[in-house]
Protein backbone atom coordinates (compact mmCIF):
# COMPACT_ATOMS: atom_id res chain seq x y z
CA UNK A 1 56.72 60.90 55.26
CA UNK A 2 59.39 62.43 53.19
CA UNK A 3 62.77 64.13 53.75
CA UNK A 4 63.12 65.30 50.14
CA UNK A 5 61.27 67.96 48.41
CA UNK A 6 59.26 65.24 45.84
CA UNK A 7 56.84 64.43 48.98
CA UNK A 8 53.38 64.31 47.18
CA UNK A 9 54.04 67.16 44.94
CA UNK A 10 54.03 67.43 41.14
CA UNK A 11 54.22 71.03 39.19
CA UNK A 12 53.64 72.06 42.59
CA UNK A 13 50.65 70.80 42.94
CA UNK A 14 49.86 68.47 46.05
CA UNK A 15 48.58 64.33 44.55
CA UNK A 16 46.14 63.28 46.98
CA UNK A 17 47.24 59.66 46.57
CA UNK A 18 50.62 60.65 47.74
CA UNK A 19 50.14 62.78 50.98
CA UNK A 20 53.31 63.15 53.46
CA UNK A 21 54.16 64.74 56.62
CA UNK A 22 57.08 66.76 57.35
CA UNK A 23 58.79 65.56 60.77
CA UNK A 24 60.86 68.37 62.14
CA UNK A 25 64.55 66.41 62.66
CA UNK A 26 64.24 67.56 66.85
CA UNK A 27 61.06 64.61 66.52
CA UNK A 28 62.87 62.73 64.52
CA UNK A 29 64.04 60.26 67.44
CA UNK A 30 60.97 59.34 68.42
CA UNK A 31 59.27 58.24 65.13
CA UNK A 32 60.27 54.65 66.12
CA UNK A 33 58.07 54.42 69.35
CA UNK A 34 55.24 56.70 67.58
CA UNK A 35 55.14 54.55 64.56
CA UNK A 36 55.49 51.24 66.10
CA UNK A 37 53.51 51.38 68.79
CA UNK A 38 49.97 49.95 69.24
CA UNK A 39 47.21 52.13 69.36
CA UNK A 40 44.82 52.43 72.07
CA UNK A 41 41.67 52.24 69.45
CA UNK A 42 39.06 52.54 73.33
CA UNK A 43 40.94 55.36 73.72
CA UNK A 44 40.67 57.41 70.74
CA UNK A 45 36.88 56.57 70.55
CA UNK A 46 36.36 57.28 74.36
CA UNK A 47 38.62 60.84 73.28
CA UNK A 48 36.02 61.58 70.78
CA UNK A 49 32.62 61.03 73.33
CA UNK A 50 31.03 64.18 74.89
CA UNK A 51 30.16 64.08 78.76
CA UNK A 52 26.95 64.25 77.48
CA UNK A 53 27.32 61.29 75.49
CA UNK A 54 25.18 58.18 76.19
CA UNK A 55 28.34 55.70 75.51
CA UNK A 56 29.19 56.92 78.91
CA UNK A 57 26.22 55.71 80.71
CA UNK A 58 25.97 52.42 78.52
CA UNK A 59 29.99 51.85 79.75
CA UNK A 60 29.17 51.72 83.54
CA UNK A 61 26.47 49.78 83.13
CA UNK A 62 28.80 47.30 81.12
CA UNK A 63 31.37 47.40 83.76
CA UNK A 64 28.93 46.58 86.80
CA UNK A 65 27.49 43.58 84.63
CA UNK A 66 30.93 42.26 84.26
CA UNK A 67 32.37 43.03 87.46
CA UNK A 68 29.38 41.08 88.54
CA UNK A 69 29.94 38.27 85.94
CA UNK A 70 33.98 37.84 87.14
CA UNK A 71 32.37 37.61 90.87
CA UNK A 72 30.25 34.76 89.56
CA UNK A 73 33.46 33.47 87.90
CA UNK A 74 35.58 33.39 91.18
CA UNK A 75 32.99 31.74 93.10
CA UNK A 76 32.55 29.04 90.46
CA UNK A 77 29.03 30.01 89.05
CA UNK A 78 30.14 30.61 85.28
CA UNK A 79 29.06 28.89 81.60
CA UNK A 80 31.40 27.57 79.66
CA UNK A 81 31.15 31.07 77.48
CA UNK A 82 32.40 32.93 80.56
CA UNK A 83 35.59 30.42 81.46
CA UNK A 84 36.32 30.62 77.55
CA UNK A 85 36.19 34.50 77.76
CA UNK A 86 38.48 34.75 81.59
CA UNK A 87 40.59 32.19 79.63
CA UNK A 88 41.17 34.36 76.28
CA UNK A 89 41.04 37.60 78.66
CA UNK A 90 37.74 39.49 77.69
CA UNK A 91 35.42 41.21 80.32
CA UNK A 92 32.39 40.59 78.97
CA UNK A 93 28.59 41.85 80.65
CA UNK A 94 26.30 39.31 78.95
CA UNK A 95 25.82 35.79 78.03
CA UNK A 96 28.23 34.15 75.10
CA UNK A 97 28.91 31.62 73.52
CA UNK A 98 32.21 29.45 73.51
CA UNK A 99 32.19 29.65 69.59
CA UNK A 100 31.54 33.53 69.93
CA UNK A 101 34.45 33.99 72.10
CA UNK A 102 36.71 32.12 70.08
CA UNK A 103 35.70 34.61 66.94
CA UNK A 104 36.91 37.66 69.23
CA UNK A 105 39.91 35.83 70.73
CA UNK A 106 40.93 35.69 67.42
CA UNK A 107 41.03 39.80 66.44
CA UNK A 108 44.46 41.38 67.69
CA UNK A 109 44.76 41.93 71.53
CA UNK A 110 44.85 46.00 70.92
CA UNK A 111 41.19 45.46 69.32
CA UNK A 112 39.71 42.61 71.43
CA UNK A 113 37.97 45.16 74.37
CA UNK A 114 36.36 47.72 71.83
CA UNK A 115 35.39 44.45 69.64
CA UNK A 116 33.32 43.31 73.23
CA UNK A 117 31.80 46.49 73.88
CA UNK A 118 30.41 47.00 69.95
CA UNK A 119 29.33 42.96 70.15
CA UNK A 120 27.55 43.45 73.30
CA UNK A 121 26.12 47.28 72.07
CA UNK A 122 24.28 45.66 68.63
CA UNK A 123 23.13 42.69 70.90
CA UNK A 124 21.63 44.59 73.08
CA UNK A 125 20.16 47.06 70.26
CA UNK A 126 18.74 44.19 68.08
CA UNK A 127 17.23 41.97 71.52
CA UNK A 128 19.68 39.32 71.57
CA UNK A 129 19.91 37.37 75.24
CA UNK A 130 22.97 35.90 74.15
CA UNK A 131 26.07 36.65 72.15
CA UNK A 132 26.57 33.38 69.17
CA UNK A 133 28.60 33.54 66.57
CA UNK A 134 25.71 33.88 64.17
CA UNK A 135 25.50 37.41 66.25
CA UNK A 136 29.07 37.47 65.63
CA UNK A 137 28.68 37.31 62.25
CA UNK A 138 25.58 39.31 61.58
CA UNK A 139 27.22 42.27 63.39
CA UNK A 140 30.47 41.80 61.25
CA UNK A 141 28.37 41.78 58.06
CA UNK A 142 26.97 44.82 59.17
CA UNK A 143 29.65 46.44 60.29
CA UNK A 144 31.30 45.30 56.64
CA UNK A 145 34.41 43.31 58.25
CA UNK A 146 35.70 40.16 56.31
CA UNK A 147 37.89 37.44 57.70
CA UNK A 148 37.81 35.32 60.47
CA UNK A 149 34.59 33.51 59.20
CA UNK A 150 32.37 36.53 58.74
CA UNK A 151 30.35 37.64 55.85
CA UNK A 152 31.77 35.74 53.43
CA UNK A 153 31.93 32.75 55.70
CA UNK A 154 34.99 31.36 54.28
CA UNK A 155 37.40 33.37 56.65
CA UNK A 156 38.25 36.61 53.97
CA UNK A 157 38.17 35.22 50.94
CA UNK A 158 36.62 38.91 49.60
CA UNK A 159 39.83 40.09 50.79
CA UNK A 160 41.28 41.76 47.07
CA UNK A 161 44.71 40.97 48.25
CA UNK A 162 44.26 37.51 49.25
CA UNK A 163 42.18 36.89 45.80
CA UNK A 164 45.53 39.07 43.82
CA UNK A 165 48.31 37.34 44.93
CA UNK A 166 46.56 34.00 46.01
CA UNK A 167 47.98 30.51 44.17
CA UNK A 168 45.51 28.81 42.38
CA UNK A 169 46.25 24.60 42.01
């Protein structure tokens, strides 16, 4: 965002690398609250589905599995894996593991429910009963996320930054 006239442009020519937006001064107010806020990452992917889509089918399924699992939970008949995920606040639909829900605990809260949903998605695609954090892992390596123990098992050391300004003893 710029409010001069050097915005991205040189010999009037717009730099890719340097793409701005022009925010009419009436907007200006709320830039804080627009900027700042967290995004609803469900919600733009559920904004982008089609009624037609299958994710929509797959969804209440999911919810009925896990309304069905926090039933369980109330009337005591839970695995460790399901108190560790009512404890870190995840609805989850299938079997995990205490180690697995520890991995998701760890993403950001805004993240944590569409992080479930693609966990439980690959298990299901690739025939997994239960959700470990090897599955955790394999679907982070495949999805190409780094950090928190995945891939590169040693919790983002790929990360270019982290390597860049990293002190070496």
């Amino acid at each position: 965002m710029t409010p001069g006239d050097f915005g991205g442009r040189m010999n009037n020519k717009l730099k890719p690398t340097e793409m701005f937006v022009i925010v009419p001064a009436r907007w200006a107010n709320n830039l804080i609250s627009i900027l700042g806020a967290t995004p609803d990452v469900k919600g733009l992917y559920e904004a982008t589905r089609t009624e037609e889509s299958s994710y929509w089918d797959r969804k209440k399924e999911r919810e009925a599995k896990a309304e069905a699992r926090e039933a369980a939970y109330a009337a005591g008949q839970t695995s460790a894996g399901d108190d560790a995920a009512a404890k870190a606040g995840l609805k989850v639909s299938m079997d995990w593991d205490e180690d697995a829900v520890a991995m998701i605990a760890k993403a950001p809260k805004f993240v944590r429910k569409f992080a479930v949903g693609n966990m439980e998605d690959f298990a299901a695609q690739n025939g997994y009963d239960r959700i470990t954090a090897d599955v955790v892992k394999e679907q982070m390596a495949q999805a190409g996320v780094s950090g928190m123990g995945g891939p590169d098992g040693e919790g983002g050391s790929k990360n270019p930054l982290k390597r860049l300004f990293s002190r070496k003893k």
